[in-house]
Protein backbone atom coordinates (compact mmCIF):
# COMPACT_ATOMS: atom_id res chain seq x y z
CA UNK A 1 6.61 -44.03 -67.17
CA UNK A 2 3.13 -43.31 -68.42
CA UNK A 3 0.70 -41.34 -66.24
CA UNK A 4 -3.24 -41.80 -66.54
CA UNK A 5 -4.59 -38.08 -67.44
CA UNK A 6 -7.59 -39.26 -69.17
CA UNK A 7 -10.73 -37.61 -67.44
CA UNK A 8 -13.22 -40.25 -66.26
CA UNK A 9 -17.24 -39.32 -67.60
CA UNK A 10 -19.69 -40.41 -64.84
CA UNK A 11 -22.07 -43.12 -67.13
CA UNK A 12 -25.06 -40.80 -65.57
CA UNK A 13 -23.85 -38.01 -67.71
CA UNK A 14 -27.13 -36.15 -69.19
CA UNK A 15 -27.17 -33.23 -72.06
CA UNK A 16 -29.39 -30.93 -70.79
CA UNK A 17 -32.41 -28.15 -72.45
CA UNK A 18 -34.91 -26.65 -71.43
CA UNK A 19 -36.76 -29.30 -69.25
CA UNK A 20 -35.05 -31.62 -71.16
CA UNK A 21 -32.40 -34.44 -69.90
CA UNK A 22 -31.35 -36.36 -72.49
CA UNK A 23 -28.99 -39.90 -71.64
CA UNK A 24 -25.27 -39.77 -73.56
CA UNK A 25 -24.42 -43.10 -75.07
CA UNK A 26 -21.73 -45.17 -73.65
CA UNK A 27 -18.60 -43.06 -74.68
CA UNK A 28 -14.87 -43.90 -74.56
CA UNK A 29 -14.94 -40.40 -71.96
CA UNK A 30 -16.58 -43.12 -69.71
CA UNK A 31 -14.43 -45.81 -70.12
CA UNK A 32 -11.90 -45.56 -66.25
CA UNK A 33 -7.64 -44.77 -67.43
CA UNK A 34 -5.95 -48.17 -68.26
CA UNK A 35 -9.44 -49.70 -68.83
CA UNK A 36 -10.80 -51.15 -72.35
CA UNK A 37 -14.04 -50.98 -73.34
CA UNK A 38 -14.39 -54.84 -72.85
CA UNK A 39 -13.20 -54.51 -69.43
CA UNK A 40 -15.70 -51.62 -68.51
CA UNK A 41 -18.58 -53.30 -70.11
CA UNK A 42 -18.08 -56.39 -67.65
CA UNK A 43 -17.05 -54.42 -65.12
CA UNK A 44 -20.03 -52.34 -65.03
CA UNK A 45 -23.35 -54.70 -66.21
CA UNK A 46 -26.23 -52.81 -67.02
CA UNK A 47 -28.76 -52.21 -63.84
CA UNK A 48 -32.14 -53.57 -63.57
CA UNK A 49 -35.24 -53.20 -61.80
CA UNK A 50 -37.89 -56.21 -60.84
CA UNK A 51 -40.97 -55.95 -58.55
CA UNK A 52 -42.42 -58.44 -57.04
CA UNK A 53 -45.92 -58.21 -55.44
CA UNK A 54 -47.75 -61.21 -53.68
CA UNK A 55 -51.20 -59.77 -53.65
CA UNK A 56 -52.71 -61.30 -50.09
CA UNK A 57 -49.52 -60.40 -47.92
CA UNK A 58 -47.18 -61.64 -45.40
CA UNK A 59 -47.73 -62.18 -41.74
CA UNK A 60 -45.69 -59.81 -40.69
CA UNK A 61 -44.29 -61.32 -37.23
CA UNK A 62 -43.05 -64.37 -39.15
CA UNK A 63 -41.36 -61.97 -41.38
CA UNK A 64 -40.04 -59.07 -39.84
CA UNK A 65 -36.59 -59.79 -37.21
CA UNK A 66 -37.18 -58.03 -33.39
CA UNK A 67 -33.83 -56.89 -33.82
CA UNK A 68 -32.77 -53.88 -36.10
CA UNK A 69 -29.16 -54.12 -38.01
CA UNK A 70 -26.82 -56.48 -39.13
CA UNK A 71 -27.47 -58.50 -35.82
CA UNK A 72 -30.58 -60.32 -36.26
CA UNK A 73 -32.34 -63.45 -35.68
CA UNK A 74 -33.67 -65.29 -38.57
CA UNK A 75 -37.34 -65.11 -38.68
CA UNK A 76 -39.03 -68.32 -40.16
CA UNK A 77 -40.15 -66.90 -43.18
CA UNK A 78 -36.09 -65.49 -43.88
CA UNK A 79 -34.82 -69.31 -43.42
CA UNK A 80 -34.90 -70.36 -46.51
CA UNK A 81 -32.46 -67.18 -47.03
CA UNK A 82 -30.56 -67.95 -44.61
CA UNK A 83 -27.30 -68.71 -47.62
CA UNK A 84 -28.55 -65.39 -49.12
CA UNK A 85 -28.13 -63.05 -45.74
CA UNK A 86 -25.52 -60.90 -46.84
CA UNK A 87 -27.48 -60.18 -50.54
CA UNK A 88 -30.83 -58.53 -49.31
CA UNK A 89 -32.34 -56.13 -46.50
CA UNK A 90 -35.16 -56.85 -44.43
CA UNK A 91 -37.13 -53.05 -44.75
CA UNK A 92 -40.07 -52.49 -41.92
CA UNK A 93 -41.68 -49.09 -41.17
CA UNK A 94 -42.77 -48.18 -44.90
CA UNK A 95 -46.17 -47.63 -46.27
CA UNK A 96 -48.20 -45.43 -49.23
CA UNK A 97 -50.40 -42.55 -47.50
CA UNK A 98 -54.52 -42.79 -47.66
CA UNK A 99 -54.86 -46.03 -49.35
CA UNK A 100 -58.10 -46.52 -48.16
CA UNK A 101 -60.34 -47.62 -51.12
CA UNK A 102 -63.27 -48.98 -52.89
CA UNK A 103 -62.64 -52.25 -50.95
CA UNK A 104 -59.47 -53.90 -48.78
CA UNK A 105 -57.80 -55.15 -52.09
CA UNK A 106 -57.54 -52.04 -54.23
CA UNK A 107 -53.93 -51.00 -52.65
CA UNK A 108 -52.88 -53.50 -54.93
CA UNK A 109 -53.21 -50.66 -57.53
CA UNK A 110 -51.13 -48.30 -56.16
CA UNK A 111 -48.51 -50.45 -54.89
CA UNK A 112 -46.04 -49.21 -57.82
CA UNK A 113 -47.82 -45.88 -58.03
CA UNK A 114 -48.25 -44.36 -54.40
CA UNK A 115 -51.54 -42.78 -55.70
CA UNK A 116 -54.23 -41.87 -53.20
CA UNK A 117 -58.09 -43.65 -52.73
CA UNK A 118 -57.46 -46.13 -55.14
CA UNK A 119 -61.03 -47.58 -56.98
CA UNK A 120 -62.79 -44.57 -55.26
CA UNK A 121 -65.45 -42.43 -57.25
CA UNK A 122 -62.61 -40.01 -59.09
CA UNK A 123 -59.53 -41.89 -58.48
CA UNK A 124 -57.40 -41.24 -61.50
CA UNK A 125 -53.96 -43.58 -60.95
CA UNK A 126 -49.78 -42.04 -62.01
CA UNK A 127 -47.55 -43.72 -63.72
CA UNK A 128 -46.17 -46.75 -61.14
CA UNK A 129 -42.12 -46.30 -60.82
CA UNK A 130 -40.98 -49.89 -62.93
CA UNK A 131 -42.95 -47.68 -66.06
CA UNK A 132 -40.95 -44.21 -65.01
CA UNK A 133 -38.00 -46.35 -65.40
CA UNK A 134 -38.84 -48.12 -68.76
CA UNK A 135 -39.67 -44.81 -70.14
CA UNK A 136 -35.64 -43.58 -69.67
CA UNK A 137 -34.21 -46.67 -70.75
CA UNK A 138 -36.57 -48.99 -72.38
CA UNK A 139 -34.94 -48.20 -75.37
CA UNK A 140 -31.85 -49.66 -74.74
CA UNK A 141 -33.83 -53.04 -75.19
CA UNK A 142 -35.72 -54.91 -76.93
CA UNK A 143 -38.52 -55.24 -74.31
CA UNK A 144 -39.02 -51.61 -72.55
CA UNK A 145 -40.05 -53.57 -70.08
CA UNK A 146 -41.60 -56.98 -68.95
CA UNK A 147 -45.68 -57.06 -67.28
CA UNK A 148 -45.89 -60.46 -66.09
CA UNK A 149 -48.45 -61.93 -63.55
CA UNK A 150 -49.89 -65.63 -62.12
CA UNK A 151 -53.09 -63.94 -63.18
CA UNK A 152 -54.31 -61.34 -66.17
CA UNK A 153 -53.89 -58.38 -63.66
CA UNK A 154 -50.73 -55.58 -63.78
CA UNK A 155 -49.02 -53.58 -60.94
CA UNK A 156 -47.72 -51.54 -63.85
CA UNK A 157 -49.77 -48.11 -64.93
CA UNK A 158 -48.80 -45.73 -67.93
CA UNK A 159 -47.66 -42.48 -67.70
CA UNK A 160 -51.51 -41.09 -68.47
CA UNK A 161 -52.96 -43.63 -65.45
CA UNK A 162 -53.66 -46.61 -67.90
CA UNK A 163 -53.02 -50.40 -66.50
CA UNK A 164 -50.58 -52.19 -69.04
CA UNK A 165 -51.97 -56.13 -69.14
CA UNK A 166 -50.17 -59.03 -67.59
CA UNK A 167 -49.17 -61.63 -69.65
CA UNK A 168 -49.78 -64.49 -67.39
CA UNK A 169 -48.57 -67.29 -70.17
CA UNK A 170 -44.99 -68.47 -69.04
CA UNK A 171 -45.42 -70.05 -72.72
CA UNK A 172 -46.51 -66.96 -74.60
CA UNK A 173 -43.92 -64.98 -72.57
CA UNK A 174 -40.99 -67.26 -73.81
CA UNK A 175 -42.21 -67.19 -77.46
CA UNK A 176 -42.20 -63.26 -77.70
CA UNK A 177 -38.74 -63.10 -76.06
CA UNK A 178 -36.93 -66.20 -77.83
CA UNK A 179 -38.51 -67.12 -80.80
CA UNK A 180 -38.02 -65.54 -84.32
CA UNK A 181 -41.10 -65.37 -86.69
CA UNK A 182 -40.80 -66.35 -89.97
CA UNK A 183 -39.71 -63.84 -92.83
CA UNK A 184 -43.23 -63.58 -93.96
CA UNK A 185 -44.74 -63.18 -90.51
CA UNK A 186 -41.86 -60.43 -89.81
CA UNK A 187 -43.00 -58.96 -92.41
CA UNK A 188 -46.52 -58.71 -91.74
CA UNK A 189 -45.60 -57.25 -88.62
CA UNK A 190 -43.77 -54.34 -89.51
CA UNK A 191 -46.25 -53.61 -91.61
CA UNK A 192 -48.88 -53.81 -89.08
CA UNK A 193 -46.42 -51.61 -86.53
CA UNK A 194 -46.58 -48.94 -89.65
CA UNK A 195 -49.98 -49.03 -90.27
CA UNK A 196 -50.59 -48.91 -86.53
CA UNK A 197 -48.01 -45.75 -86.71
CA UNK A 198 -50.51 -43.91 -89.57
CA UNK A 199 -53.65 -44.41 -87.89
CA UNK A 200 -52.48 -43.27 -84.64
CA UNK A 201 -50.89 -40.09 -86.52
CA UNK A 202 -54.42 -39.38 -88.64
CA UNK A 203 -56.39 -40.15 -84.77
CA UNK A 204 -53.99 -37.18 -83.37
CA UNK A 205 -54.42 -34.69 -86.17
CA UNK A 206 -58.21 -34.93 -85.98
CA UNK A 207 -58.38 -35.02 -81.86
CA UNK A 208 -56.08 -31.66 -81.94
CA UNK A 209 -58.88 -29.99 -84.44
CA UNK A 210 -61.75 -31.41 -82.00
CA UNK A 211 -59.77 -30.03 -78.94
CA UNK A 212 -60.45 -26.13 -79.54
CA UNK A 213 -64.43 -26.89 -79.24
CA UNK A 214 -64.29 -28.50 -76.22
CA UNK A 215 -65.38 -27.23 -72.16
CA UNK A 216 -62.84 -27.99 -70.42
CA UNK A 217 -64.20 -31.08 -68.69
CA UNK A 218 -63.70 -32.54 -72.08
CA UNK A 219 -60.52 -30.87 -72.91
CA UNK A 220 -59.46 -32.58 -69.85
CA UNK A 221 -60.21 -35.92 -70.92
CA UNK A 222 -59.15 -35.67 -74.34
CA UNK A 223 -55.68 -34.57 -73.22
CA UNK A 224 -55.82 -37.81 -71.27
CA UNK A 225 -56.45 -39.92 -74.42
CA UNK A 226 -53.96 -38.15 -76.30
CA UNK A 227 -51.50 -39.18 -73.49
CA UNK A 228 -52.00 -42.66 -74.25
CA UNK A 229 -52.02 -42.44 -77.87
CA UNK A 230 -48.72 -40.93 -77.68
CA UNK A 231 -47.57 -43.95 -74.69
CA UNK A 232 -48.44 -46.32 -77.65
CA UNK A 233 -46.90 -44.68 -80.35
CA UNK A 234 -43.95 -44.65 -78.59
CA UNK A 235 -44.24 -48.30 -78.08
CA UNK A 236 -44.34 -48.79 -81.65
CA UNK A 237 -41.92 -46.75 -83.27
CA UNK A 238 -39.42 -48.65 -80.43
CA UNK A 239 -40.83 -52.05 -81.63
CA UNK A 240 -40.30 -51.36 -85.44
CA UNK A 241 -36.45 -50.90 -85.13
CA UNK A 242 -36.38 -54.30 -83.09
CA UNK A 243 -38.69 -56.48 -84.86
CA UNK A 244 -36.37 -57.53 -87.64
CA UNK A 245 -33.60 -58.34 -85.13
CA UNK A 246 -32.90 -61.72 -84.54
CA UNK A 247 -33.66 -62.53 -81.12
CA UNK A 248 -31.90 -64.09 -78.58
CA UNK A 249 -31.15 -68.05 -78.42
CA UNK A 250 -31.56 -70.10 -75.21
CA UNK A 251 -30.33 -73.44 -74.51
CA UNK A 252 -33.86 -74.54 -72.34
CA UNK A 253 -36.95 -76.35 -73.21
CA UNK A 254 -39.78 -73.46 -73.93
CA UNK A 255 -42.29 -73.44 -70.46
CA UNK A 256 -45.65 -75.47 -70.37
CA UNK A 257 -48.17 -73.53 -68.90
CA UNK A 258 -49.35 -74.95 -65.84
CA UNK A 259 -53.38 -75.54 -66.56
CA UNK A 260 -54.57 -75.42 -62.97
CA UNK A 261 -55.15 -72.07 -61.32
CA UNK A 262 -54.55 -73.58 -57.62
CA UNK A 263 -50.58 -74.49 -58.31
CA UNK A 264 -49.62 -70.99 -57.18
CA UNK A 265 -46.37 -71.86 -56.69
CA UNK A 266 -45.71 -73.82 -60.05
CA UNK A 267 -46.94 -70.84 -61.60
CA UNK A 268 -44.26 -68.53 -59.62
CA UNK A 269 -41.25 -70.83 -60.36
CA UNK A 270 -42.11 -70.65 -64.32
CA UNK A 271 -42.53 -67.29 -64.45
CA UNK A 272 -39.23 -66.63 -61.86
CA UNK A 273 -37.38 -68.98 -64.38
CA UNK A 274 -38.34 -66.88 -67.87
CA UNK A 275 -37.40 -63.94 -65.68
CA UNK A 276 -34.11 -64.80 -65.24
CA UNK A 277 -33.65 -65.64 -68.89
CA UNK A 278 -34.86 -62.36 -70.23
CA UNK A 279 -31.98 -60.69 -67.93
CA UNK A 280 -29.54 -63.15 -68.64
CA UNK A 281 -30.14 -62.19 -72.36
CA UNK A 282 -30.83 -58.69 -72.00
CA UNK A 283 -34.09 -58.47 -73.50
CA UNK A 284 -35.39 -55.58 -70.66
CA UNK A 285 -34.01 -54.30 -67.72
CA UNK A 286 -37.30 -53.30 -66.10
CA UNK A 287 -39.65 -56.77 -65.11
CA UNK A 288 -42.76 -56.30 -62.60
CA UNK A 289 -45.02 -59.93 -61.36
CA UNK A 290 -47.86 -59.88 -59.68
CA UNK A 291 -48.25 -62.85 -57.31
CA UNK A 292 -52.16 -63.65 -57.49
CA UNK A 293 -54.05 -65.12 -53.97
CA UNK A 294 -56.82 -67.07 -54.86
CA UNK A 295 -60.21 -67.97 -53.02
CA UNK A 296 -59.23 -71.52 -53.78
CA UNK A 297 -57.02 -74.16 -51.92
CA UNK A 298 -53.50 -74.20 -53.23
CA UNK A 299 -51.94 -77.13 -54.29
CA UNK A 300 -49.09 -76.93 -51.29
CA UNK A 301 -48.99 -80.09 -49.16
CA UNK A 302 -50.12 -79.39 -45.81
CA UNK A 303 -53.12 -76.50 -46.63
CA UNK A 304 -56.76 -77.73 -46.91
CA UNK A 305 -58.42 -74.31 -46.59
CA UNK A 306 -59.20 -71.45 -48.98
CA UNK A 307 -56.28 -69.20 -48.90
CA UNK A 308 -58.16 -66.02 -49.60
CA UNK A 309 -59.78 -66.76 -45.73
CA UNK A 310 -56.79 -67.66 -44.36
CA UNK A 311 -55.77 -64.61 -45.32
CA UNK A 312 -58.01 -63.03 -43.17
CA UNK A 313 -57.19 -65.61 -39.67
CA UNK A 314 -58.70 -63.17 -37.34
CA UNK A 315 -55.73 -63.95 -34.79
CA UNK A 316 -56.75 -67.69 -35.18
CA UNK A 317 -53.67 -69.68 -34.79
CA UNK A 318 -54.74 -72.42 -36.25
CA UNK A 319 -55.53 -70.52 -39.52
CA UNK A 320 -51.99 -68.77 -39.12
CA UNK A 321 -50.16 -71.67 -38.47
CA UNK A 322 -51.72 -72.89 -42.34
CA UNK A 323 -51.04 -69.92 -43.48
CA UNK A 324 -47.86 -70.17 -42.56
CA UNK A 325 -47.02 -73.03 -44.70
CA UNK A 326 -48.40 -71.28 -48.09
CA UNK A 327 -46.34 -68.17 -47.25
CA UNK A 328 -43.33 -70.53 -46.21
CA UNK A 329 -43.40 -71.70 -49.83
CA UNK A 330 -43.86 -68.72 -51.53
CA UNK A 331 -40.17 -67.62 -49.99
CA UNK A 332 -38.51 -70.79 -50.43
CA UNK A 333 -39.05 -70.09 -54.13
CA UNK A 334 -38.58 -66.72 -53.73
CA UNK A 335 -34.76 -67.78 -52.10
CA UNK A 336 -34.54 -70.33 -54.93
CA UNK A 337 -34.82 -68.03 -57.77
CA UNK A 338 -32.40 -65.36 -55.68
CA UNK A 339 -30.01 -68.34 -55.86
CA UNK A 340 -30.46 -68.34 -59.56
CA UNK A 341 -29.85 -64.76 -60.56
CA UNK A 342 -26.55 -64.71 -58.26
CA UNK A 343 -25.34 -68.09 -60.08
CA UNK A 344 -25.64 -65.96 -63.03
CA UNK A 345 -23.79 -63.05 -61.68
CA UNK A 346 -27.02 -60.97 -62.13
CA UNK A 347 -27.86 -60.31 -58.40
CA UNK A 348 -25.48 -57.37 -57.87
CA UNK A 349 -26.67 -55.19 -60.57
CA UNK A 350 -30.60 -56.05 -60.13
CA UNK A 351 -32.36 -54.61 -58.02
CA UNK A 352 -35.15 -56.91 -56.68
CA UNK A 353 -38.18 -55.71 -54.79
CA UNK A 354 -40.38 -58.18 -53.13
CA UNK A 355 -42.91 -57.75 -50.62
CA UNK A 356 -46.77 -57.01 -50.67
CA UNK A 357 -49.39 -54.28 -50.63
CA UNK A 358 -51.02 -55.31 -47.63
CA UNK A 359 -48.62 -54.80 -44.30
CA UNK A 360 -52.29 -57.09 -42.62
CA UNK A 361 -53.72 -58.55 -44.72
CA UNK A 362 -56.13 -59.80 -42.08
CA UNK A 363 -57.11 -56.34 -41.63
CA UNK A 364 -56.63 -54.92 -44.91
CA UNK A 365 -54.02 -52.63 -43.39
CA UNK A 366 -51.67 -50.96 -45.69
CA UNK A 367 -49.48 -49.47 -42.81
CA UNK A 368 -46.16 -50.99 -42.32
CA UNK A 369 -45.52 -53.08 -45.80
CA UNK A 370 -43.54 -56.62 -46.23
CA UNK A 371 -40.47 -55.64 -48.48
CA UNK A 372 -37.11 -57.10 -48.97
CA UNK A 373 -34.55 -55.59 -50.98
CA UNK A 374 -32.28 -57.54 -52.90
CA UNK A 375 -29.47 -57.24 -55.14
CA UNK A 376 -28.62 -54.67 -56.58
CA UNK A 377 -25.22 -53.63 -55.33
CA UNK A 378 -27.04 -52.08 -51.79
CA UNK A 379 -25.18 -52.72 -48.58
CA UNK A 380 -27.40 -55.54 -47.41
CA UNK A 381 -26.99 -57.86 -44.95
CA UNK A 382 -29.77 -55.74 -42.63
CA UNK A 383 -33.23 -55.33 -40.81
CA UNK A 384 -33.30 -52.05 -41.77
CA UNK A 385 -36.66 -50.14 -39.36
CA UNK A 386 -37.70 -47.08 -40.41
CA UNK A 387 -38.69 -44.30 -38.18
CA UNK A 388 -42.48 -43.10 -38.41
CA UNK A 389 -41.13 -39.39 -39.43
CA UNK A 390 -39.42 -41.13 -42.43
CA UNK A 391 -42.09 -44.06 -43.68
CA UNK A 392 -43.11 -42.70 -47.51
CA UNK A 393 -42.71 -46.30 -49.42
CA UNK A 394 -42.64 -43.93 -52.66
CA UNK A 395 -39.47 -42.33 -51.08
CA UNK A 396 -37.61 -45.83 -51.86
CA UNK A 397 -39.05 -45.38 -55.25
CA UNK A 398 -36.83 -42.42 -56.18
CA UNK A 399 -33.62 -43.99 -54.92
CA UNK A 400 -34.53 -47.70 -56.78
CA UNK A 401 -35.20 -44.67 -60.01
CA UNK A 402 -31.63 -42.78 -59.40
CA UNK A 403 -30.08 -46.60 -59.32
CA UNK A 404 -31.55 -47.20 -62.54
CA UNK A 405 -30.13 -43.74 -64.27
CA UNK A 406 -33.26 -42.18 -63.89
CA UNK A 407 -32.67 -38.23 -62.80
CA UNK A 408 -35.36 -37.60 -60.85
CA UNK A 409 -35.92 -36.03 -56.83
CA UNK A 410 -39.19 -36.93 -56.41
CA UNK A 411 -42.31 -39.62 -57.49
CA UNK A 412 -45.64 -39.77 -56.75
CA UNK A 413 -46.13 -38.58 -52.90
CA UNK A 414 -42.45 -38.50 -51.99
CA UNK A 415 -41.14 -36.36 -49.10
CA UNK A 416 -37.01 -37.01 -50.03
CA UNK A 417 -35.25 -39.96 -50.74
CA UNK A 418 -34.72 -43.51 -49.04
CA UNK A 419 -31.39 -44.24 -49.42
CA UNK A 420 -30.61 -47.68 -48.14
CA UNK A 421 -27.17 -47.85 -47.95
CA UNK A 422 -27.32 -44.77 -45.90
CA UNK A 423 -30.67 -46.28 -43.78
């Protein structure tokens, strides 16, 4: 008879320095007794992290159950979930602290970041939580991590407060995950990553000489150049060992773009279907999307008015009742591309935010947010309320971080942690 005395290594397991936590490799320590590596590799997928934020909101009483728990009446806009119900939580109660701003759209700034005044004269953003993330594992892919959006605007901020661009090209998107330059076109880009590499090197050296005859106003900003400098160089130096890796191949006809900016939800089914093959392949593990409103009709049978003022309804039921069918849409696609990512077996192990930064949009409240949690290997299946002493969104942000391998207790304003199987 053979007994199992093989000591299992918790994946999680960090080497640790002074202020330093540094990620093991997969080791055969890791690998359960009786178990081969094979076995624990599809036993134990990867975890990922997407965001999704749809910029103009939710009406919240369409969205949110009256009843708390597993017991719950499906609200209209959770319908098109209803085949879904045991695979994502319904979350009330949370919101970011003092987002009052330069006007009643800037929270969408902060909705990854939990900074404070967002747009207002000295409002300096933080790194938003799918970045914190990249930064610990990006390199474990080729992508660090995936800034998508219907529009040119990001939800995702470097660690020195910078806004990483959106690429809002389903097309372009595709072509930088799937398709292989040619040899001389790989060539000119490693070249270009290295010459990128030297300039940013010679641009350090001089700013650390110009640093010393600085006030410290200037110091102050400098430091926050040099921040960036070093975000980007990081970038690169990751890029260079990828770029002359073939990428991977896909079986699926490479996206049109979708030329008119009213087909909101065309644009959110291309850009939910490249998302699902850049998991399915591996290419990142960290993907944020920006839903864009527009003041603009929508091509969605049924609407004739500007979204952007139905939006803001006033109480006016016929404007919420319209409303209602653009928002209807946006989560039958939203339970659509769900359906996709658990057909794939990737629901379990990604985590999948979607909600909004606006909890009225009518009002341009930021209390009580729209979020549902899916995936992700939570215990789901509930409207999960949280109590006013307890409503820190960023709190959810340090358990979505731990999920992800990241060893951190706190981010941005966060009081503890939000941990949902526990809520």
């Amino acid at each position: 008879m053979n007994f199992a005395t093989k000591r299992h290594l918790d994946r999680r397991t960090f080497l640790r320095g002074t202020g330093t936590a540094l990620a093991l490799p997969f080791l055969d320590a890791m690998v359960p007794a009786f178990a081969t590596r094979a076995q624990a590799a599809v036993a134990q997928p990867p975890p990922r992290f997407l965001a999704m934020c749809a910029t103009l909101g939710f009406h919240t009483p369409f969205l949110f159950p009256k009843e708390t728990g597993t017991d719950y009446t499906l609200t209209p806009y959770l319908e098109p979930l209803q085949n879904l119900r045991s695979n994502f939580s319904v979350i009330s109660g949370l919101q970011h602290e003092e987002q009052n701003g330069a006007n009643g759209h800037t929270s969408e700034m902060t909705w990854l970041t939990s900074a404070k005044h967002p747009g207002l004269a000295g409002f300096k953003n933080t790194i938003s939580i799918d970045q914190l993330i990249a930064d610990h594992i990006g390199s474990q892919t080729r992508f660090p991590s995936l800034v998508l959006g219907t529009g040119s605007e990001s939800m995702s901020w470097s660690s020195s407060g910078v806004p990483l661009p959106a690429e809002p090209s389903p097309s372009r998107a595709f072509q930088q995950l799937f398709v292989d330059g040619t040899p001389s076109e790989i060539e000119a880009q490693v070249k270009g990553l290295t010459r990128g590499r030297s300039i940013l090197d010679t641009v350090l050296g001089q700013a650390k000489k110009l640093h010393s005859n600085l006030g410290q106003r200037d110091q102050e900003k400098l430091d926050e150049y040099l921040s960036a400098v070093r975000d980007l160089e990081g970038r690169l130096v990751q890029n260079e060992a990828w770029v002359q890796r073939p990428k991977p191949k896909v079986d699926v006809k490479p996206p049109t773009d979708i030329q008119t900016r009213t087909d909101a939800i065309g644009k959110m089914n291309l850009m939910q279907d490249l998302i699902v093959l850049a998991l399915q392949t591996d290419s990142t593990r960290t993907i944020t999307l920006r839903l864009n409103g527009m003041n603009a009709v929508p091509e969605i049978e049924g609407v004739k008015n500007d979204w952007h003022n139905l939006s803001h309804h006033g109480q006016d039921e016929a404007k919420i009742e319209e409303l209602k069918v653009i928002e209807l849409a946006e989560f039958t696609a939203f339970a659509s591309f769900l359906t996709k990512l658990k057909a794939q077996s990737l629901l379990d192990s990604t985590s999948v935010l979607f909600g909004s930064n606006l909890g009225n949009a009518s009002a341009h409240q930021t209390a009580n947010l729209p979020l549902i949690l899916a995936g992700g290997g939570y215990k789901h299946g509930r409207h999960i309320a949280i109590n006013k002493d307890q409503h820190v969104f960023s709190n959810l942000f340090v358990s979505l971080a731990q999920r992800m391998g990241v060893e951190t207790d706190h981010f941005g304003f966060s009081t503890s942690t939000l941990d949902i199987n526990q809520a």
